[in-house]
N, C-alpha and C. Protein backbone atom coordinates (compact mmCIF):
# COMPACT_ATOMS: atom_id res chain seq x y z
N UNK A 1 108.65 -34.04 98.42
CA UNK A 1 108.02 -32.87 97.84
C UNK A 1 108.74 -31.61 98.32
N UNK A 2 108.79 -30.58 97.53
CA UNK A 2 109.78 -28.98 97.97
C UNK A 2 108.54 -28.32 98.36
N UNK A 3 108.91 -27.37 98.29
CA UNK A 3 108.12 -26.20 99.08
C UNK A 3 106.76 -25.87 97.54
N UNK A 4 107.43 -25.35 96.76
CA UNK A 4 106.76 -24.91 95.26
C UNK A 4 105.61 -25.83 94.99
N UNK A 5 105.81 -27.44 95.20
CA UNK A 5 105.01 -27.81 94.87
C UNK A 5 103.85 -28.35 95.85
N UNK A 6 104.07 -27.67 96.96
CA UNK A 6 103.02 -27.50 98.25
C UNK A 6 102.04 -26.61 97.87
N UNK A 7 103.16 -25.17 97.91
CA UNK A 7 102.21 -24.42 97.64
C UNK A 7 101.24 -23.99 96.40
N UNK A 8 101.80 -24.80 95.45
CA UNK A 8 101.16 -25.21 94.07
C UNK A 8 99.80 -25.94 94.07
N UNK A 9 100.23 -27.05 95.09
CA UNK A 9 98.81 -28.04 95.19
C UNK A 9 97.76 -27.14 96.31
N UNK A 10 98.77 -26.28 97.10
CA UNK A 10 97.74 -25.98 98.14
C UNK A 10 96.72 -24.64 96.91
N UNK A 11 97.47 -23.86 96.49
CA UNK A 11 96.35 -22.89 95.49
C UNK A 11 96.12 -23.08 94.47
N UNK A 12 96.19 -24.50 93.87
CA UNK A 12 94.59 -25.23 92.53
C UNK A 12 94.02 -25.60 93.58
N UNK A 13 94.33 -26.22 94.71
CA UNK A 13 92.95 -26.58 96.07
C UNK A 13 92.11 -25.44 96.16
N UNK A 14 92.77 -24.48 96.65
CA UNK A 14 91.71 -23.35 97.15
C UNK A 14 91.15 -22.95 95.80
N UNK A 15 91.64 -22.65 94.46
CA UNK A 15 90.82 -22.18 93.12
C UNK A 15 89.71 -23.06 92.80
N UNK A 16 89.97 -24.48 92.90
CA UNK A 16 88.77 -25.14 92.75
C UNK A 16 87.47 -25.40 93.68
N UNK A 17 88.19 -24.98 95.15
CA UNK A 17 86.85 -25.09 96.24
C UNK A 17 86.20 -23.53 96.00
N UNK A 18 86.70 -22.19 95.82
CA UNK A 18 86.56 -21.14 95.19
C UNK A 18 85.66 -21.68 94.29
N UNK A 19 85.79 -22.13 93.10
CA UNK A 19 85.17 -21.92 92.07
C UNK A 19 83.52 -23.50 92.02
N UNK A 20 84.22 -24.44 93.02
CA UNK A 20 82.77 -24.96 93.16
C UNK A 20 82.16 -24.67 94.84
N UNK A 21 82.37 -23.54 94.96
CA UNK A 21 80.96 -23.02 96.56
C UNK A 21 80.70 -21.75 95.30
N UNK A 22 80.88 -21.04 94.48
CA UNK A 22 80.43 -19.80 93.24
C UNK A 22 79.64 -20.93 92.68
N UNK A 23 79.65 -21.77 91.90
CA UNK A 23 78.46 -22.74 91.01
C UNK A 23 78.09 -23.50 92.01
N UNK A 24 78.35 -24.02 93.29
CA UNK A 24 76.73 -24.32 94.10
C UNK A 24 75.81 -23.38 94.27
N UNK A 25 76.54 -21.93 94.81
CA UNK A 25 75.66 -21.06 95.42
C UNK A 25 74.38 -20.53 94.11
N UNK A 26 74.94 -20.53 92.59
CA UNK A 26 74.77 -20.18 91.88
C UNK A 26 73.69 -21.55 91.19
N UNK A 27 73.50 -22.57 91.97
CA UNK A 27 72.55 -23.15 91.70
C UNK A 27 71.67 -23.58 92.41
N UNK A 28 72.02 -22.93 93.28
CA UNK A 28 70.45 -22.64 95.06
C UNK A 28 70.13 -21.52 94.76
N UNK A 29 70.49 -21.01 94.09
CA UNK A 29 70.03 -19.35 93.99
C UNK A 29 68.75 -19.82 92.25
N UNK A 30 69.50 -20.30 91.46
CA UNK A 30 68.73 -20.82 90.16
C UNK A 30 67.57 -21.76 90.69
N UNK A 31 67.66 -22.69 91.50
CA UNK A 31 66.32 -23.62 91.75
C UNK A 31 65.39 -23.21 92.89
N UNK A 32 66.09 -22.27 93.46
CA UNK A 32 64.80 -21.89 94.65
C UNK A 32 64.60 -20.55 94.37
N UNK A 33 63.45 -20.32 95.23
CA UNK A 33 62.58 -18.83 94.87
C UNK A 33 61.84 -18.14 95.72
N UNK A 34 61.78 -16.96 95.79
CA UNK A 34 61.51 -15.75 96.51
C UNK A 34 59.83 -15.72 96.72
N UNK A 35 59.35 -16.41 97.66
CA UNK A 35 57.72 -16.14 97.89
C UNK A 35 57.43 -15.31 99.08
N UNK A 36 56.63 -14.35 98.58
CA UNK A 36 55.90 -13.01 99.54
C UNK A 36 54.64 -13.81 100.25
N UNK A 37 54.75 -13.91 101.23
CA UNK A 37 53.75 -14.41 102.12
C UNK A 37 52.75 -13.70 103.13
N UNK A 38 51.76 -14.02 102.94
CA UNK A 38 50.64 -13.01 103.68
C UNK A 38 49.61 -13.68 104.31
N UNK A 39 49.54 -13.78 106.10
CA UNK A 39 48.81 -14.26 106.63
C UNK A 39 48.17 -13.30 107.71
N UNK A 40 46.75 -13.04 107.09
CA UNK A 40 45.69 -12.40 107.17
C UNK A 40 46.57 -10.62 107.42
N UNK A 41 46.88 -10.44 106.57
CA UNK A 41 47.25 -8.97 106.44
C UNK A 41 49.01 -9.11 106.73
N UNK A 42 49.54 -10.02 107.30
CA UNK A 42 51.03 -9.83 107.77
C UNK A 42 51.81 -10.37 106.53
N UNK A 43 52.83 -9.85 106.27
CA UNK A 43 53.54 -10.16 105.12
C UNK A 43 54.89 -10.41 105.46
N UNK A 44 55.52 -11.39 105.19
CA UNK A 44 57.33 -11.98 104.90
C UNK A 44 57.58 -12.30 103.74
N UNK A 45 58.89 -12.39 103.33
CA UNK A 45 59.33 -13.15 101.67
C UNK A 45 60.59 -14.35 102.53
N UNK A 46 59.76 -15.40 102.07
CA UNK A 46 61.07 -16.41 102.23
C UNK A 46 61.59 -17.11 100.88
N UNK A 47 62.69 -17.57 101.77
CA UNK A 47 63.30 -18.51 99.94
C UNK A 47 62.83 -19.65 100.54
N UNK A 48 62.66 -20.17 98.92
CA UNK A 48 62.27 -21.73 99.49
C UNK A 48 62.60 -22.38 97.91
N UNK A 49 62.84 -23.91 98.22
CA UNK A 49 63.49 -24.58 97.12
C UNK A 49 61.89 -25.39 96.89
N UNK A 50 60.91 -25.39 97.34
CA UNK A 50 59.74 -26.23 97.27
C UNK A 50 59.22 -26.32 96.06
N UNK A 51 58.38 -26.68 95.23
CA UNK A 51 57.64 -26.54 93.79
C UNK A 51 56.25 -26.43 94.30
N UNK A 52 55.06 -27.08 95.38
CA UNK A 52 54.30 -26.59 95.23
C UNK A 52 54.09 -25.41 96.18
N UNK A 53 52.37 -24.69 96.17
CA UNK A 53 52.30 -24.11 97.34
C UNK A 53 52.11 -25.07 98.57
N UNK A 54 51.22 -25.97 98.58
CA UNK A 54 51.07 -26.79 99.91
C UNK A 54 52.66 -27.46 100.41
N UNK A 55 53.40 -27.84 99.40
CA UNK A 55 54.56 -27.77 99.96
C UNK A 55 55.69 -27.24 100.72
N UNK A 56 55.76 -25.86 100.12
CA UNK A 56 55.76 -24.63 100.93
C UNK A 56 55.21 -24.43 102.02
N UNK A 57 54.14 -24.45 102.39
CA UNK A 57 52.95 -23.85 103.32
C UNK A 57 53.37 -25.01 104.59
N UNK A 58 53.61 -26.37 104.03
CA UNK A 58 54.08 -27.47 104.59
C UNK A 58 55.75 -27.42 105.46
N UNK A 59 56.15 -27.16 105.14
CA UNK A 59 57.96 -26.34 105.16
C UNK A 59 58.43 -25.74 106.31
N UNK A 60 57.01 -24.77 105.81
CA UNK A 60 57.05 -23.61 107.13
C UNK A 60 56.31 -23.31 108.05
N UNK A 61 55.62 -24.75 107.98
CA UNK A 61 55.05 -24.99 109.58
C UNK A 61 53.41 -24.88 109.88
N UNK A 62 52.82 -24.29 108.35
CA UNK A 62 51.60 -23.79 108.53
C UNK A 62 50.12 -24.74 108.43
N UNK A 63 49.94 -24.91 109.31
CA UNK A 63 48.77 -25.12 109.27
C UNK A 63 47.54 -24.67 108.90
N UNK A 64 46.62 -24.92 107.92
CA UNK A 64 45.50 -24.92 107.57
C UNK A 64 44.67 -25.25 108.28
N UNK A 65 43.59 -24.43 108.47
CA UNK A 65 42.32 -24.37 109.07
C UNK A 65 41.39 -24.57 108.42
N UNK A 66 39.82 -25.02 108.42
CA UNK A 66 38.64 -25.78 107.84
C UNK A 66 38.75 -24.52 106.99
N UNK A 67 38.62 -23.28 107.13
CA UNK A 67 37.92 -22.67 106.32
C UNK A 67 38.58 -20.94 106.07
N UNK A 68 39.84 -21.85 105.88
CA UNK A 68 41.50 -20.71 105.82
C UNK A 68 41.27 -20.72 104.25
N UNK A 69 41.41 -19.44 103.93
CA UNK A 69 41.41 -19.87 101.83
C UNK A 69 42.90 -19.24 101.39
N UNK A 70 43.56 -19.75 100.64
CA UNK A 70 44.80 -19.93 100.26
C UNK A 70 44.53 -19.35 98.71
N UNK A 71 45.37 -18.53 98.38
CA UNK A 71 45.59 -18.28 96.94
C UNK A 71 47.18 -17.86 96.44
N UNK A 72 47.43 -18.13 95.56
CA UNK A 72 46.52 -19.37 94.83
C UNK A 72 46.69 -20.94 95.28
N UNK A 73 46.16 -21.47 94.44
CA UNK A 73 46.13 -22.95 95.52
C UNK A 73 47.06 -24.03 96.24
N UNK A 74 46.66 -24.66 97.10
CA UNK A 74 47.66 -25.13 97.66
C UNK A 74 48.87 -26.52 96.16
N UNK A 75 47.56 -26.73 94.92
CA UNK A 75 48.20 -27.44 93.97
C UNK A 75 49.16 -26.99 93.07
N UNK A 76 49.01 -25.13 93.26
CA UNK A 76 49.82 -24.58 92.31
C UNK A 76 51.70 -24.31 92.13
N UNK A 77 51.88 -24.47 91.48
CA UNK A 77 53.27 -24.47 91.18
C UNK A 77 53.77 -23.48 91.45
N UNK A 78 55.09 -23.39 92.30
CA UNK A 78 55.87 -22.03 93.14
C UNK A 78 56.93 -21.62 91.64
N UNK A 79 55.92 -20.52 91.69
CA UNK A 79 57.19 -19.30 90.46
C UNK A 79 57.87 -18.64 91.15
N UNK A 80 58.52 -17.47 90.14
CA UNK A 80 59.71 -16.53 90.55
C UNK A 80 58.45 -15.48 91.66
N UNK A 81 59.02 -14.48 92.29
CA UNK A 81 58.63 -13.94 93.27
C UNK A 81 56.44 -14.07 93.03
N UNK A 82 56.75 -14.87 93.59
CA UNK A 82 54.83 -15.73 93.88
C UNK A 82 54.91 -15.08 95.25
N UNK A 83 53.30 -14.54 94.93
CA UNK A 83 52.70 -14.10 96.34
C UNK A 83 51.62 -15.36 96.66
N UNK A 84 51.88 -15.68 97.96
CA UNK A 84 50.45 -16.53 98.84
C UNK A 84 50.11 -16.17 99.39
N UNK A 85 48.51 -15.80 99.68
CA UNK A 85 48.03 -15.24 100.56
C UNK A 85 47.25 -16.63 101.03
N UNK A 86 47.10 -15.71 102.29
CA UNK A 86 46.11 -16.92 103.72
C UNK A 86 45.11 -16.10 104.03
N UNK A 87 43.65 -16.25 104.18
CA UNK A 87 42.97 -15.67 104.92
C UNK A 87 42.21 -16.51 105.89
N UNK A 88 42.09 -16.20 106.61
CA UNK A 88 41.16 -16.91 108.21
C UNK A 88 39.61 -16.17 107.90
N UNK A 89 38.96 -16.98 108.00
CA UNK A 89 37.23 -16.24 108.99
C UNK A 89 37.13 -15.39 109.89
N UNK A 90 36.77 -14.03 109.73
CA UNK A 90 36.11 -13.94 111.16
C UNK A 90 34.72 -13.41 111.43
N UNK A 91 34.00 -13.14 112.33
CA UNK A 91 33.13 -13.32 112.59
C UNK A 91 32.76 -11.61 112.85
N UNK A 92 31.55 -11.71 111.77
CA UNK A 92 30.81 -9.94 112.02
C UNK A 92 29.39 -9.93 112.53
N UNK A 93 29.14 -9.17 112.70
CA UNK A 93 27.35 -8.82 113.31
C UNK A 93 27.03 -8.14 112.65
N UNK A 94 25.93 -8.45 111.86
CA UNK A 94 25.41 -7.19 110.90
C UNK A 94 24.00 -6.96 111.33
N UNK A 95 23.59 -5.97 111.41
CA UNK A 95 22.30 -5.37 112.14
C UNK A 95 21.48 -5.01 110.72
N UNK A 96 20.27 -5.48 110.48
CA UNK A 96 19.31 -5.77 109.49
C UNK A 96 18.10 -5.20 109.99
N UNK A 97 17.54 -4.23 110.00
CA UNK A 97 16.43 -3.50 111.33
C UNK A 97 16.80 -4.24 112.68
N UNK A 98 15.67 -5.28 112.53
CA UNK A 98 15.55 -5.32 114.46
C UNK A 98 16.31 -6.85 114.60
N UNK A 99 17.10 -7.24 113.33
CA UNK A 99 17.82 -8.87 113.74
C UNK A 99 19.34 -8.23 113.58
N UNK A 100 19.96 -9.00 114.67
CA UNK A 100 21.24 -9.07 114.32
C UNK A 100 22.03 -10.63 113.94
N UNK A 101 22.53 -10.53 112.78
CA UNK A 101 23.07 -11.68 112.21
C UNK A 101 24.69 -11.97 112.22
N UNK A 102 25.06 -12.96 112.82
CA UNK A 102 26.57 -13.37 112.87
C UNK A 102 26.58 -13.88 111.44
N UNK A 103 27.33 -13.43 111.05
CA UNK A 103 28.18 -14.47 109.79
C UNK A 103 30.06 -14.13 110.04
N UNK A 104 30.39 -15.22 109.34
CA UNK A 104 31.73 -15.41 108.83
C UNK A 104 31.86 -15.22 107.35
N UNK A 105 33.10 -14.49 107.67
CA UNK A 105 33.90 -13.88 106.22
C UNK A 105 35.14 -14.44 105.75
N UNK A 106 35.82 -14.06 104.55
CA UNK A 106 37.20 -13.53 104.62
C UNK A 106 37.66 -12.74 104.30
N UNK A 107 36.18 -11.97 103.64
CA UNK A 107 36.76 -10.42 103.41
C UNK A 107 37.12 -9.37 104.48
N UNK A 108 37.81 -8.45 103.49
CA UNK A 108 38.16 -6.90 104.18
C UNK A 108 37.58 -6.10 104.29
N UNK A 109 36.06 -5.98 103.33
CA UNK A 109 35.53 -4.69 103.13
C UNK A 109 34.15 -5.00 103.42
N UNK A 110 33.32 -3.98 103.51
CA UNK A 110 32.05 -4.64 103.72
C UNK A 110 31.09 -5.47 102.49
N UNK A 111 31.83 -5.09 100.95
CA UNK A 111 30.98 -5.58 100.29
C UNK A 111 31.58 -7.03 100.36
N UNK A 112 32.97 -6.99 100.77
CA UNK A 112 32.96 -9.28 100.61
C UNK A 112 32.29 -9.38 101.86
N UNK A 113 32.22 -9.34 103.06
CA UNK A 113 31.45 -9.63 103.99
C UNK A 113 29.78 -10.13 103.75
N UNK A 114 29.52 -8.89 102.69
CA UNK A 114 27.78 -9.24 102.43
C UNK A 114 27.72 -10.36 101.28
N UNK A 115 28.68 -10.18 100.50
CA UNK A 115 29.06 -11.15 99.26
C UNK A 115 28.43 -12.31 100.03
């Protein structure tokens, strides 16, 4: 072999590894997707190649709690920039004249609390 046809084979090598890491990247970028994530007020966006939410939620480590509410559901199908939210319980005292009553929420405001 001469020199010409070294460097011939060596740059269709590099044009074709060039041109298939551009159509891989270009098809991790097409099958996975941008989800905004929100647990109890904190927010991230990760990529993720997953289809459902529990799959997702699964992925990245999260654990569910008895009475954590997820929206939308953990069965639903991961779209283009999908928000999930997480909310936890917590625990209020509401003073009623002379009783004071614990309940658990997952609201923010006082009317989901009384909800």
């Amino acid at each position: 072999m001469n020199k010409k046809n070294i460097f011939k084979n060596a740059k269709f090598i590099l044009i074709v590894l060039a041109f298939v890491s551009v159509l891989t990247m270009g098809f991790s970028t097409a099958l996975g997707n941008d989800v905004e994530l929100n647990i109890n007020g904190k927010t991230k966006t990760v990529f993720t190649y997953e289809k459902t939410v529990g799959a997702f939620l699964e992925k990245e480590g999260i654990v569910l709690k008895n009475k954590d509410v997820v929206s939308p559901s953990v069965d639903q199908e991961i779209k283009k920039d999908m928000k999930v939210m997480i909310t936890s319980p917590k625990s209020y005292h509401i003073k009623d004249g002379n009783k004071i009553l614990i309940a658990e929420a997952n609201g923010y405001t006082v009317a989901d609390v009384l909800e």
